[in-house]
PDB file of N, CA and C in Angstrom:
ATOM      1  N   UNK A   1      19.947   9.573  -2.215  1.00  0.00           N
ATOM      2  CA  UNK A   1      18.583   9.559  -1.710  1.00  0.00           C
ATOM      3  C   UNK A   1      18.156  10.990  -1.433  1.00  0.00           C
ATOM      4  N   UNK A   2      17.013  11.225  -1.576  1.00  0.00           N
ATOM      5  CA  UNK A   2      16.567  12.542  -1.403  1.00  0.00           C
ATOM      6  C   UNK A   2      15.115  12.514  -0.357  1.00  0.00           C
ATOM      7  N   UNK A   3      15.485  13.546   0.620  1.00  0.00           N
ATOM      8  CA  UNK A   3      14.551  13.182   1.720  1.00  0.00           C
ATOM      9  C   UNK A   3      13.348  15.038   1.988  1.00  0.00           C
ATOM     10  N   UNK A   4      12.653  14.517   2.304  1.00  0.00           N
ATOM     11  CA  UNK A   4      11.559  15.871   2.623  1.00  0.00           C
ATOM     12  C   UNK A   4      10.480  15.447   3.785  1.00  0.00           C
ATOM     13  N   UNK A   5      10.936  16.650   4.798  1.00  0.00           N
ATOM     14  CA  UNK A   5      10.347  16.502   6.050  1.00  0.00           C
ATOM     15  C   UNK A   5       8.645  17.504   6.222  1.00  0.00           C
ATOM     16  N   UNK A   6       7.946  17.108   7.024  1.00  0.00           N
ATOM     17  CA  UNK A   6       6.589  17.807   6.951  1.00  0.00           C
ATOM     18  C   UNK A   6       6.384  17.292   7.885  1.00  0.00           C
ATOM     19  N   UNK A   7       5.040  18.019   8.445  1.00  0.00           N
ATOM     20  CA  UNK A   7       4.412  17.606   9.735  1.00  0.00           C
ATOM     21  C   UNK A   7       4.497  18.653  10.622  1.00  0.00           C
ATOM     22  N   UNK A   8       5.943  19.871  10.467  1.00  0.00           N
ATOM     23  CA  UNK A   8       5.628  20.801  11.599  1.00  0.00           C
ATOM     24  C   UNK A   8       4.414  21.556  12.175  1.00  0.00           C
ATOM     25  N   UNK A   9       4.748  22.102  12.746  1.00  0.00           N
ATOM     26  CA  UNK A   9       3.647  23.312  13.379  1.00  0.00           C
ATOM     27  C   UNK A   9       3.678  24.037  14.907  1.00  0.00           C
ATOM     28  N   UNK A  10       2.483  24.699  15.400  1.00  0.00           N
ATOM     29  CA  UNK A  10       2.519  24.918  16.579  1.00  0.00           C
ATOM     30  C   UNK A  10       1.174  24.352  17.244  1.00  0.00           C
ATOM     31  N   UNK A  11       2.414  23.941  18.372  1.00  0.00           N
ATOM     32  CA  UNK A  11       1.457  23.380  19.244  1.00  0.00           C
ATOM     33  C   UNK A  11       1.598  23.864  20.656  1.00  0.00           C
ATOM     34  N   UNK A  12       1.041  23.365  21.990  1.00  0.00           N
ATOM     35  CA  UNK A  12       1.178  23.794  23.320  1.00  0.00           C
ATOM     36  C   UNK A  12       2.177  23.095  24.004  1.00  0.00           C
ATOM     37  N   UNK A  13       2.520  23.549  25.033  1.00  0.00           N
ATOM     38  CA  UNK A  13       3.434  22.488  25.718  1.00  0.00           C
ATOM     39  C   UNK A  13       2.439  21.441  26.353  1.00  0.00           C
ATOM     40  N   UNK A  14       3.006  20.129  26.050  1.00  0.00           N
ATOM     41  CA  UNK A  14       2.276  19.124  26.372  1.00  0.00           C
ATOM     42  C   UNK A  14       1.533  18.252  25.521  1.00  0.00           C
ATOM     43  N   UNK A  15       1.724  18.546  24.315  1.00  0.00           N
ATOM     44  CA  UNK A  15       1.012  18.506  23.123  1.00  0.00           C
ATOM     45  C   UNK A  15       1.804  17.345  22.480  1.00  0.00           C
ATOM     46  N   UNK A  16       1.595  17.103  21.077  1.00  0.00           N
ATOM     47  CA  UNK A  16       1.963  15.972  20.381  1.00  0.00           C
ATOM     48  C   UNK A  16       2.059  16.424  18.784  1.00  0.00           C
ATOM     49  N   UNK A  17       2.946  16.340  18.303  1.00  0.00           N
ATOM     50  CA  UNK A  17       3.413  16.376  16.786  1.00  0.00           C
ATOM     51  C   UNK A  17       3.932  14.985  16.386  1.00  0.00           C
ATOM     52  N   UNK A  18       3.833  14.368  14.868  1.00  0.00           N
ATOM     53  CA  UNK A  18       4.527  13.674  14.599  1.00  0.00           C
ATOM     54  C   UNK A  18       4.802  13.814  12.991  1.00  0.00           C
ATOM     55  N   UNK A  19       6.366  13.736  12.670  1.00  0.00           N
ATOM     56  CA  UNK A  19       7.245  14.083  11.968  1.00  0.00           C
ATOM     57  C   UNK A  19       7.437  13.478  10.975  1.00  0.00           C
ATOM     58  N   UNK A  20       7.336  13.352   9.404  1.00  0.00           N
ATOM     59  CA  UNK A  20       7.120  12.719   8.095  1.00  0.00           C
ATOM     60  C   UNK A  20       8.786  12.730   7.783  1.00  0.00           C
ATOM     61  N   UNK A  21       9.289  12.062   7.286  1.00  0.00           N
ATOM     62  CA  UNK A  21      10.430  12.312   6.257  1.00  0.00           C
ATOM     63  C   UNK A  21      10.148  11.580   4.872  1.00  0.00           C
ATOM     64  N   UNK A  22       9.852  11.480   4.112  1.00  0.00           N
ATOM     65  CA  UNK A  22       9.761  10.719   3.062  1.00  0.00           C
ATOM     66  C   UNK A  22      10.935  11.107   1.929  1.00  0.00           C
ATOM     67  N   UNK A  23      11.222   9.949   1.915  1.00  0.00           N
ATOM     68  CA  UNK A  23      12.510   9.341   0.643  1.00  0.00           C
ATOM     69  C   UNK A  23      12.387   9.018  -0.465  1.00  0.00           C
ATOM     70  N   UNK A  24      12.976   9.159  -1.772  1.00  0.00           N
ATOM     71  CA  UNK A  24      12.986   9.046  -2.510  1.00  0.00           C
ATOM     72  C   UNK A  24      14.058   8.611  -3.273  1.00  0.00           C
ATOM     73  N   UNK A  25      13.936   7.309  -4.138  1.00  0.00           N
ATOM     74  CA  UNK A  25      14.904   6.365  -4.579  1.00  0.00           C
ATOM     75  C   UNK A  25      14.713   4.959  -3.953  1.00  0.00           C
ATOM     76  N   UNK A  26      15.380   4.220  -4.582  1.00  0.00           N
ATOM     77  CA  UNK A  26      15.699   2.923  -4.483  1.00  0.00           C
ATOM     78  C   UNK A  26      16.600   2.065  -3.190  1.00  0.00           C
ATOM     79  N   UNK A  27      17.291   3.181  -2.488  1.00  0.00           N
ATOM     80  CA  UNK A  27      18.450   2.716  -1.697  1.00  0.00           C
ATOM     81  C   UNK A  27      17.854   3.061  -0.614  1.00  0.00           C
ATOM     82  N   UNK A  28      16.825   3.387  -0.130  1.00  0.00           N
ATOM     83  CA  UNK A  28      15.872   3.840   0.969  1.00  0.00           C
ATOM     84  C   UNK A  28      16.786   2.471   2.331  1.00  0.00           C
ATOM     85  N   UNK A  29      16.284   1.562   2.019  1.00  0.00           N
ATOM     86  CA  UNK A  29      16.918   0.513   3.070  1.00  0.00           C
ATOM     87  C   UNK A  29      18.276   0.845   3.299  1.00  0.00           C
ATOM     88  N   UNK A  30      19.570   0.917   2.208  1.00  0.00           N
ATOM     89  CA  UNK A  30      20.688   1.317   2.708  1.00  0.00           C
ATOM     90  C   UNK A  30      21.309   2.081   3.601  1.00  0.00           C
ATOM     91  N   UNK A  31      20.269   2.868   4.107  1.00  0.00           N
ATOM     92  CA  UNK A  31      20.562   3.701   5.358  1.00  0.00           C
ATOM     93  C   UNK A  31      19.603   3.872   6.604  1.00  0.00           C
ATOM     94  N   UNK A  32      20.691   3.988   7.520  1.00  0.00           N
ATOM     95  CA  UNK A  32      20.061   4.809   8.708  1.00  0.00           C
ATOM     96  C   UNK A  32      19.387   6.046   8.542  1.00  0.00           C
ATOM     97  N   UNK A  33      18.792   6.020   9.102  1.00  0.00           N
ATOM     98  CA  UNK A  33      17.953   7.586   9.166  1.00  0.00           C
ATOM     99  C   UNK A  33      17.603   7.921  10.465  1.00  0.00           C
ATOM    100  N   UNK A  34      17.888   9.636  10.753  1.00  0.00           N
ATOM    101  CA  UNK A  34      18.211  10.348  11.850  1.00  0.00           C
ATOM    102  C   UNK A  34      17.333  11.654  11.968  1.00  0.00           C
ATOM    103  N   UNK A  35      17.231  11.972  12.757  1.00  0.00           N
ATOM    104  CA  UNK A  35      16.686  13.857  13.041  1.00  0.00           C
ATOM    105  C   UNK A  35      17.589  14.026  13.620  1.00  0.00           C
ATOM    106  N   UNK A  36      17.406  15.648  13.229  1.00  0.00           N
ATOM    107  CA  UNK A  36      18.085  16.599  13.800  1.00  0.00           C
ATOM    108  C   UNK A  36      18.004  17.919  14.438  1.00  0.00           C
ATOM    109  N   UNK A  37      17.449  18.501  14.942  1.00  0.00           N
ATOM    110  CA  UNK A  37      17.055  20.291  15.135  1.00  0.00           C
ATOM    111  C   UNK A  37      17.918  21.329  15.613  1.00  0.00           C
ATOM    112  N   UNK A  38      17.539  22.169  15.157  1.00  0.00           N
ATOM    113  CA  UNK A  38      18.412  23.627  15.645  1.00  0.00           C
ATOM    114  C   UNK A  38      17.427  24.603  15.641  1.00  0.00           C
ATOM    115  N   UNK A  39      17.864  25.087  16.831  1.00  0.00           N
ATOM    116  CA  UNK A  39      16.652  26.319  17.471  1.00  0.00           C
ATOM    117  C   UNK A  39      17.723  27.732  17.028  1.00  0.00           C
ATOM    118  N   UNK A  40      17.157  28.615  16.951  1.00  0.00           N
ATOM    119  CA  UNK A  40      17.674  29.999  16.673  1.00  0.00           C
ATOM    120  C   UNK A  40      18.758  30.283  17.622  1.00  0.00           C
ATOM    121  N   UNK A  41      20.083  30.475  16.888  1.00  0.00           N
ATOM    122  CA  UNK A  41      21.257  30.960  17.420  1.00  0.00           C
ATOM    123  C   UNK A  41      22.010  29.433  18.182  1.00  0.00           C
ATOM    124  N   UNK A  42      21.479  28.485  17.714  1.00  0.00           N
ATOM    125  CA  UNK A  42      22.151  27.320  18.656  1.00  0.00           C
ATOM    126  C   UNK A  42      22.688  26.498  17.397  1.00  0.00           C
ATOM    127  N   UNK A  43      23.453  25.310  17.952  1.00  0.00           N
ATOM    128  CA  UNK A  43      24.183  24.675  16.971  1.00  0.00           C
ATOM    129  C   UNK A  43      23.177  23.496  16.643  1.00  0.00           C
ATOM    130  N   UNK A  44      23.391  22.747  15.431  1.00  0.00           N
ATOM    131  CA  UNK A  44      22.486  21.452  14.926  1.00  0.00           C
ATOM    132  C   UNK A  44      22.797  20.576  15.964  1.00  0.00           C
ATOM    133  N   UNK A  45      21.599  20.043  16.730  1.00  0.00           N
ATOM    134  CA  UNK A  45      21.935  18.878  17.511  1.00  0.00           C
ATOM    135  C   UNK A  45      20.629  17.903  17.626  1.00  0.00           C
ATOM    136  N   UNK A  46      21.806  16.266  17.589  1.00  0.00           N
ATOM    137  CA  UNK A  46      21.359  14.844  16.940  1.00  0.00           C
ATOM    138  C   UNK A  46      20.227  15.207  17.787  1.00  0.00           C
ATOM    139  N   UNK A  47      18.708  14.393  17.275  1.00  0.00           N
ATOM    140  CA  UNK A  47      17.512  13.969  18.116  1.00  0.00           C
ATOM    141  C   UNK A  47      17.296  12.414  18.419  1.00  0.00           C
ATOM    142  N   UNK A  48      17.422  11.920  17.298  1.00  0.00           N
ATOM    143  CA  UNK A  48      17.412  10.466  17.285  1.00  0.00           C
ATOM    144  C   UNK A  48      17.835   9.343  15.933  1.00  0.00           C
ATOM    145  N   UNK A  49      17.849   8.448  15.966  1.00  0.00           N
ATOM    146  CA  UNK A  49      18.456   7.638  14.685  1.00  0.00           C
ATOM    147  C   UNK A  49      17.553   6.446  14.718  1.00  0.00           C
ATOM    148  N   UNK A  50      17.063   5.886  13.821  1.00  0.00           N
ATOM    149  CA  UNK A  50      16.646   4.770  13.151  1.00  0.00           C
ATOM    150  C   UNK A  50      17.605   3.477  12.455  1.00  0.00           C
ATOM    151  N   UNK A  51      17.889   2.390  12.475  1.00  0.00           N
ATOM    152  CA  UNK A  51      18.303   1.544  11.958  1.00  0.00           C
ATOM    153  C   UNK A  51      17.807   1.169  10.694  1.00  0.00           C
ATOM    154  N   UNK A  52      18.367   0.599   9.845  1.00  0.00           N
ATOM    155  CA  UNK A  52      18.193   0.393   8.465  1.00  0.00           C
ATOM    156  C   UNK A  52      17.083  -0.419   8.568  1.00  0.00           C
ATOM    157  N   UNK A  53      16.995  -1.677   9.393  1.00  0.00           N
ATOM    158  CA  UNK A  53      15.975  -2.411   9.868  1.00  0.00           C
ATOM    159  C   UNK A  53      14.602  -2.003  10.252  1.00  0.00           C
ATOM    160  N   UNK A  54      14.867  -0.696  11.052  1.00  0.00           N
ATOM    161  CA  UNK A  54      14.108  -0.290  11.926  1.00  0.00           C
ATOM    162  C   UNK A  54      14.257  -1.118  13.517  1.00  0.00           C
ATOM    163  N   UNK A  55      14.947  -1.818  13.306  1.00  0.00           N
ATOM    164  CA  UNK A  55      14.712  -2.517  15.036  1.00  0.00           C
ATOM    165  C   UNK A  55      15.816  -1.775  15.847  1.00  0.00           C
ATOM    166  N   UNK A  56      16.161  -1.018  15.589  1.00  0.00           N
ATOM    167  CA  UNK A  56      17.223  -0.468  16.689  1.00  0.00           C
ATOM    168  C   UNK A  56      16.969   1.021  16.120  1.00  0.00           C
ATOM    169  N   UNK A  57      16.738   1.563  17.694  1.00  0.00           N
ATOM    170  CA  UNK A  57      16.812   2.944  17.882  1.00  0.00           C
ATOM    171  C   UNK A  57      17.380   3.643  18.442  1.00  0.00           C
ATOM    172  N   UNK A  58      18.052   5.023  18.633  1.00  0.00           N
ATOM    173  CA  UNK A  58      18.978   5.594  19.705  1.00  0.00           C
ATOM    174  C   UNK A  58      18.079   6.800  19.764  1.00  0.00           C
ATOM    175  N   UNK A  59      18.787   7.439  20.525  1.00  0.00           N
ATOM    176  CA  UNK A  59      17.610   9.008  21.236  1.00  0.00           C
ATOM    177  C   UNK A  59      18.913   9.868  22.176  1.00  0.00           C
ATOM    178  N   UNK A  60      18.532  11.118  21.959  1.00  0.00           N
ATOM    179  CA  UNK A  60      19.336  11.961  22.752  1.00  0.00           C
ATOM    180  C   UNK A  60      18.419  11.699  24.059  1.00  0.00           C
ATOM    181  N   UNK A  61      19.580  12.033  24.624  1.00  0.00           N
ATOM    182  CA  UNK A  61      18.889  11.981  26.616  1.00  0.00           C
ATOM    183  C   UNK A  61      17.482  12.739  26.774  1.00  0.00           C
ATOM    184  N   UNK A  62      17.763  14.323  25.846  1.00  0.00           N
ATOM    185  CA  UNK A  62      16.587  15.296  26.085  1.00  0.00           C
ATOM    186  C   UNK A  62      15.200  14.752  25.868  1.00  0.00           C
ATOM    187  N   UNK A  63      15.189  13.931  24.530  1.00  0.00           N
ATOM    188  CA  UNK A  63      13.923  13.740  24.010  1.00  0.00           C
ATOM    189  C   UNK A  63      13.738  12.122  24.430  1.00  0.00           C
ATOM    190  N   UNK A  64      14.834  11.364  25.265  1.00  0.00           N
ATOM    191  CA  UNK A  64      14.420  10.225  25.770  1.00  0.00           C
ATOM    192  C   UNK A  64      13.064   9.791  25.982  1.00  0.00           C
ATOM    193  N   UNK A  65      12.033   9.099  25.909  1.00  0.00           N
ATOM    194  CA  UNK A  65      10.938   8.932  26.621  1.00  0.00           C
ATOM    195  C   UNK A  65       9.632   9.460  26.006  1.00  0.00           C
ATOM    196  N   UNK A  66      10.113  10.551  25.805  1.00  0.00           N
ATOM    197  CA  UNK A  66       9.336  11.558  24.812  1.00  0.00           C
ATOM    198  C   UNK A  66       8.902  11.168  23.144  1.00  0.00           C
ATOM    199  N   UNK A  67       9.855  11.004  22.794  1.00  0.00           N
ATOM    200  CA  UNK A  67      10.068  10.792  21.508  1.00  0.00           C
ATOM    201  C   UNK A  67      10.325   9.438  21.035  1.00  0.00           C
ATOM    202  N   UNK A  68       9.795   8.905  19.826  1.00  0.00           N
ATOM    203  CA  UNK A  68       9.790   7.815  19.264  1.00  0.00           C
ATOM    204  C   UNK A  68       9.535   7.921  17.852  1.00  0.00           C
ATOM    205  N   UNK A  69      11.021   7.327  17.549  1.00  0.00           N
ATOM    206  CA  UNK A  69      11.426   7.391  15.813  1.00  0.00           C
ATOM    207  C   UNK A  69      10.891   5.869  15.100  1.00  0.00           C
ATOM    208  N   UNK A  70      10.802   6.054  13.876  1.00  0.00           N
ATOM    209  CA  UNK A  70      10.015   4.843  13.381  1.00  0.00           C
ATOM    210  C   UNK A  70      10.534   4.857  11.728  1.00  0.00           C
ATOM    211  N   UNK A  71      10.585   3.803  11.386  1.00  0.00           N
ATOM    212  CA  UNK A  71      10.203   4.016   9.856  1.00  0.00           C
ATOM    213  C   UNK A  71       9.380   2.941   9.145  1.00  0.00           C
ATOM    214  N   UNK A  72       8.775   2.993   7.672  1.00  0.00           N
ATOM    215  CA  UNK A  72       7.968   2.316   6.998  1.00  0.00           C
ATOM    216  C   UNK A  72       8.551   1.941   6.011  1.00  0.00           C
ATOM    217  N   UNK A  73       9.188   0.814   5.750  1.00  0.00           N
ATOM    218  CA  UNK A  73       9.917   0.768   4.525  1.00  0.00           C
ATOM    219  C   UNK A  73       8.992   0.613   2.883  1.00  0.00           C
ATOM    220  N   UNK A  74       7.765   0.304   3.091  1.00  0.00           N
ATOM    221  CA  UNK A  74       6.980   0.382   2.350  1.00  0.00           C
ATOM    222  C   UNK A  74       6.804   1.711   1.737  1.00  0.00           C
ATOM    223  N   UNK A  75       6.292   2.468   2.634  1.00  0.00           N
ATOM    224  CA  UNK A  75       6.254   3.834   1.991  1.00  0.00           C
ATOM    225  C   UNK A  75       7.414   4.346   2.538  1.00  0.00           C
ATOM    226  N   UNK A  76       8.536   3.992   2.200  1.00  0.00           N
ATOM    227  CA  UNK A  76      10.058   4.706   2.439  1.00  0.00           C
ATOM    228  C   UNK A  76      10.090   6.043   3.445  1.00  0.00           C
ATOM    229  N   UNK A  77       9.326   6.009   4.167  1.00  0.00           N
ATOM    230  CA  UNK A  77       9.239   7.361   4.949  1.00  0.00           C
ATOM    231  C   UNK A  77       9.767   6.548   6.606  1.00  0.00           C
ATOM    232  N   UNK A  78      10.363   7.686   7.566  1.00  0.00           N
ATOM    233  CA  UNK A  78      10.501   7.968   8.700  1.00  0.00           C
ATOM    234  C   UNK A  78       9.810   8.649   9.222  1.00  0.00           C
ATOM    235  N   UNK A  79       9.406   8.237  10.599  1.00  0.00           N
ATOM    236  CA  UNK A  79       8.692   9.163  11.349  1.00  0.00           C
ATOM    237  C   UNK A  79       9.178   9.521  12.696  1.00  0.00           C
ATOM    238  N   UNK A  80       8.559  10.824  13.301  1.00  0.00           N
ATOM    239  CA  UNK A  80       9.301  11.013  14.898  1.00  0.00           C
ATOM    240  C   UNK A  80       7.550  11.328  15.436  1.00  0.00           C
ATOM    241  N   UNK A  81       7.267  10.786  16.273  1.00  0.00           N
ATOM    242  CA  UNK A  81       6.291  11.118  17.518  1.00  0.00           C
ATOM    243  C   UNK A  81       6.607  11.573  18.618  1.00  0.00           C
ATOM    244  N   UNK A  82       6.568  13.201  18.630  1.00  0.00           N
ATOM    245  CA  UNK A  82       7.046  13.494  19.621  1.00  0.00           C
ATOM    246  C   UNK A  82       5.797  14.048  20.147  1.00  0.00           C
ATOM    247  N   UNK A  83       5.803  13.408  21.652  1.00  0.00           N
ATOM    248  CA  UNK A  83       4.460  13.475  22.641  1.00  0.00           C
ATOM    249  C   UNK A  83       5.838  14.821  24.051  1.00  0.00           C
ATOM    250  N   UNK A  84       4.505  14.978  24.391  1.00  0.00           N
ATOM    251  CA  UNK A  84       5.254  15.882  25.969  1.00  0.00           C
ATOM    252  C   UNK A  84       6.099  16.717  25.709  1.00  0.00           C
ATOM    253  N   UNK A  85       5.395  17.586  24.879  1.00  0.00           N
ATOM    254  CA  UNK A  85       6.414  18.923  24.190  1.00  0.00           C
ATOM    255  C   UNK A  85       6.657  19.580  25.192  1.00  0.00           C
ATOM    256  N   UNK A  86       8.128  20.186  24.977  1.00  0.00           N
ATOM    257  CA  UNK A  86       8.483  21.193  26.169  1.00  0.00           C
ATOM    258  C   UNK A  86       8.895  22.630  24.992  1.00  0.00           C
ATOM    259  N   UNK A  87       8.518  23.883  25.289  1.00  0.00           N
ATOM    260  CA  UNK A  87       8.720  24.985  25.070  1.00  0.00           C
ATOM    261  C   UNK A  87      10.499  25.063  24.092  1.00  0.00           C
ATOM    262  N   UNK A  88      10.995  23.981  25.344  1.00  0.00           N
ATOM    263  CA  UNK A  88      12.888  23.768  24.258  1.00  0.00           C
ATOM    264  C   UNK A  88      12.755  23.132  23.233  1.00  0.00           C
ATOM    265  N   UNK A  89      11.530  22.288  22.635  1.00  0.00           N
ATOM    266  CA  UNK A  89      11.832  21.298  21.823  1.00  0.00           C
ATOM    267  C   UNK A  89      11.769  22.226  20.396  1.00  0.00           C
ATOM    268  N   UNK A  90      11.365  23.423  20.506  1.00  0.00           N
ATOM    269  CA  UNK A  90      11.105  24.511  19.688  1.00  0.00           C
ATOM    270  C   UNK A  90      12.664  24.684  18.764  1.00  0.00           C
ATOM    271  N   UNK A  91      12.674  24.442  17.252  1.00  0.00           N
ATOM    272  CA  UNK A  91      13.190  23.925  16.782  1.00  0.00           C
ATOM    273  C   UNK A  91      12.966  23.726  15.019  1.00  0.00           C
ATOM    274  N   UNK A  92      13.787  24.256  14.264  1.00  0.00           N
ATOM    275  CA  UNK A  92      13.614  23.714  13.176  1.00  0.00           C
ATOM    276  C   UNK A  92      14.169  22.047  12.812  1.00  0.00           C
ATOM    277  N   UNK A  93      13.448  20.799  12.507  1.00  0.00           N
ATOM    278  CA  UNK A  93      13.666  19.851  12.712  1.00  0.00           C
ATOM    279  C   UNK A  93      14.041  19.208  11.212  1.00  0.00           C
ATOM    280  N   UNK A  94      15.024  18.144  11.159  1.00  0.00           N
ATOM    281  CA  UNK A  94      15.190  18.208   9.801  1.00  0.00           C
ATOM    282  C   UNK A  94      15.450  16.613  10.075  1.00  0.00           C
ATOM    283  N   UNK A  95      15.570  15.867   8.456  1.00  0.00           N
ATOM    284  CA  UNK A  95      16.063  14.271   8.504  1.00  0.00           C
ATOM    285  C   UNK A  95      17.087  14.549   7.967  1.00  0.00           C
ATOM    286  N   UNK A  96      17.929  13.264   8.198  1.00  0.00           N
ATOM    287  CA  UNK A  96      19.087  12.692   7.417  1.00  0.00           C
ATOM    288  C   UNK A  96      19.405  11.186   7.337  1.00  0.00           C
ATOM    289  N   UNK A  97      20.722  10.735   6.087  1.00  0.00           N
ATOM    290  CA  UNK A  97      20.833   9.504   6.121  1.00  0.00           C
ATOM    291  C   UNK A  97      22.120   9.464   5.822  1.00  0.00           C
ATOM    292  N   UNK A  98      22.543   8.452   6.657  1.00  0.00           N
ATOM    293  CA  UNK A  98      24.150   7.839   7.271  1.00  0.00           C
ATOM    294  C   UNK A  98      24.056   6.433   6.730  1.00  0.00           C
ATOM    295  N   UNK A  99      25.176   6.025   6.681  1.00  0.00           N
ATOM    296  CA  UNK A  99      25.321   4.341   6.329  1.00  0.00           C
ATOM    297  C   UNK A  99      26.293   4.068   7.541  1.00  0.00           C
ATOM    298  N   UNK A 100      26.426   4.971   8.868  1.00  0.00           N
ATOM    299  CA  UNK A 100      27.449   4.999  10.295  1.00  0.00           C
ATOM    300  C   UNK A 100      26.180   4.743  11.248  1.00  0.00           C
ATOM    301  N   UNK A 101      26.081   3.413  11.886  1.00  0.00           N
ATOM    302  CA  UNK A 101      24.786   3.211  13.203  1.00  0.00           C
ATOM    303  C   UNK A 101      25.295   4.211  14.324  1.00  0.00           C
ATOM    304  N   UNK A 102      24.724   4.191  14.878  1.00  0.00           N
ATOM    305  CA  UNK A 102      24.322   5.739  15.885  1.00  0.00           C
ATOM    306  C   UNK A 102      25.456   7.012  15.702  1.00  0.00           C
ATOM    307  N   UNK A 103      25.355   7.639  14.227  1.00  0.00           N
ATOM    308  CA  UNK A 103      25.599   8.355  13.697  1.00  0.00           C
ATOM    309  C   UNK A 103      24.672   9.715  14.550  1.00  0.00           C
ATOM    310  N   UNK A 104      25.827  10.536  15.684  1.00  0.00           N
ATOM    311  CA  UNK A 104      24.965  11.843  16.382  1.00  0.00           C
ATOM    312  C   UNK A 104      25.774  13.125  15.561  1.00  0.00           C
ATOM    313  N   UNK A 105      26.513  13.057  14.820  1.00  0.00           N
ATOM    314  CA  UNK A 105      27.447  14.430  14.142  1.00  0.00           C
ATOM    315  C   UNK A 105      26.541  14.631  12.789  1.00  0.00           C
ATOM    316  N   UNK A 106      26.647  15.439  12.480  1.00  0.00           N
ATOM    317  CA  UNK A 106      25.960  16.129  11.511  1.00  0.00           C
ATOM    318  C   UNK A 106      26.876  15.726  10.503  1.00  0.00           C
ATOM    319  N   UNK A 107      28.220  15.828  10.539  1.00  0.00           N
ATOM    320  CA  UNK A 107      29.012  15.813   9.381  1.00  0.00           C
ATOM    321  C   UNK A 107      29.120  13.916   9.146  1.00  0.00           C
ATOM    322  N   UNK A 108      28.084  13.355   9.744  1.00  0.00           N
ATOM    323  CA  UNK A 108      28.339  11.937   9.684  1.00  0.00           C
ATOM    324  C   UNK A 108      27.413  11.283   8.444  1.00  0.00           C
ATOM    325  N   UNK A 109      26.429  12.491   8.531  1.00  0.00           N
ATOM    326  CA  UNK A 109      25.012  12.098   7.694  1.00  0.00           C
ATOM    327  C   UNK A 109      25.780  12.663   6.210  1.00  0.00           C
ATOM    328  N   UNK A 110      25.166  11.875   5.055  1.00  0.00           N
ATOM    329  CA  UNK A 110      25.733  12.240   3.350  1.00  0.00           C
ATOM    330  C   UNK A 110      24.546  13.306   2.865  1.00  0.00           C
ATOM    331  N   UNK A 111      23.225  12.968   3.580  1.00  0.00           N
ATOM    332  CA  UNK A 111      22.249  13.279   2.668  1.00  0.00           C
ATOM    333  C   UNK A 111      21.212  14.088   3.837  1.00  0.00           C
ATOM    334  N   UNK A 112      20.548  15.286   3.420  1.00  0.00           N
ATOM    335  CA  UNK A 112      19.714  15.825   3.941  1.00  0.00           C
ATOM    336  C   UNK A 112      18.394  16.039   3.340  1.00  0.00           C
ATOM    337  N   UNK A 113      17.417  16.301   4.401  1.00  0.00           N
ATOM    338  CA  UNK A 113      16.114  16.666   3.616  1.00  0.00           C
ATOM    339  C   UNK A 113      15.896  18.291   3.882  1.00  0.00           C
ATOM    340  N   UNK A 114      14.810  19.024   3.672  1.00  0.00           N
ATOM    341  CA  UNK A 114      14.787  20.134   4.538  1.00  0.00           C
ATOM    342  C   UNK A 114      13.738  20.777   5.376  1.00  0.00           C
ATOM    343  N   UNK A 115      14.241  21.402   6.407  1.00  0.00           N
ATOM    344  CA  UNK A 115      13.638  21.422   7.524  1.00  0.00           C
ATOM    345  C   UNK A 115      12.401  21.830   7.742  1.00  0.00           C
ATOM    346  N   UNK A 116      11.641  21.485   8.618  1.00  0.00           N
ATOM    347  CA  UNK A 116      10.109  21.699   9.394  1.00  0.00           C
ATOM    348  C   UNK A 116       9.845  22.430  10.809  1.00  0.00           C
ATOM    349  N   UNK A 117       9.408  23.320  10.746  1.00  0.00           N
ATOM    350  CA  UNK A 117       9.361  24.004  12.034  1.00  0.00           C
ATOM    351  C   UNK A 117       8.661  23.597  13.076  1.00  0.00           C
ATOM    352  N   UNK A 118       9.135  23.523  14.149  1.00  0.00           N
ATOM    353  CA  UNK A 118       7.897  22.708  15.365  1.00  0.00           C
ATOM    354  C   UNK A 118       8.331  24.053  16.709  1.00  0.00           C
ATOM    355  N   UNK A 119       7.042  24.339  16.919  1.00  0.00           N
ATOM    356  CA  UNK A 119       6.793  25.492  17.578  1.00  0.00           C
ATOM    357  C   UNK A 119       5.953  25.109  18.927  1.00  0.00           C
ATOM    358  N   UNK A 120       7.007  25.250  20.063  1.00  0.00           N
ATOM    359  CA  UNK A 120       5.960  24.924  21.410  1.00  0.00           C
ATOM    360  C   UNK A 120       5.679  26.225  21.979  1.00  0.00           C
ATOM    361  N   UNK A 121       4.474  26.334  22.556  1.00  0.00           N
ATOM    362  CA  UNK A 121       4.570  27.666  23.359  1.00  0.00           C
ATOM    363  C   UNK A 121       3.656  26.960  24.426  1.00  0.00           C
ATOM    364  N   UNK A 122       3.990  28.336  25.432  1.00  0.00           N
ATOM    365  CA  UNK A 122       4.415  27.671  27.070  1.00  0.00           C
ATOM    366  C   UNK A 122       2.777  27.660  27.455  1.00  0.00           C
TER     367      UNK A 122
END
């Protein structure tokens, strides 16, 4: 599967972005699908995961509440709505897809898309 993320940008703290992944191929359902971000000089870390279904979701603690992952199996795309930006969420943000449910390791995901910049300022 081959995935491509869009939607970044800059916004304010407090603000609202929401996050495209769109897929490509046939096996779109066969997987989970996840974000991920890494801010400058820090390591890749999980944001949230999607179920193949879509009915089950997981979330890192940070973006708990905040954030809400989705997908469309129609138009094979994932999405992240992330409302109540904080200055940390600043971040190059990327998708991936696992066939492992709440898959948070990077080395868990087979397939990547590539990344989108989301820029909070204070």
């Amino acid at each position: 599967v081959q995935l491509q993320a869009s939607g970044g940008g800059l916004v304010q703290a407090g603000g609202s972005l929401r996050l495209s992944c769109a897929a490509s191929g046939r096996t779109f359902s066969s997987y989970e699908l996840g974000w991920f971000r890494q801010a400058p000089e820090k390591e890749r870390e999980f944001v949230s995961v999607v179920s193949r279904s879509g009915s089950l979701t997981y979330y890192a603690d940070s973006v708990k509440g905040r954030f809400t992952i989705s997908r469309d199996s129609a138009k094979n795309t994932v999405y992240l709505q992330m409302n109540s930006l904080k200055p940390e969420d600043t971040a190059i943000y990327s998708c991936a897809a696992t066939t492992q449910w709440r898959a948070t390791m990077p080395y868990e995901y087979a397939y990547w898309g590539q990344g989108t910049q989301v820029t909070v300022s204070s």
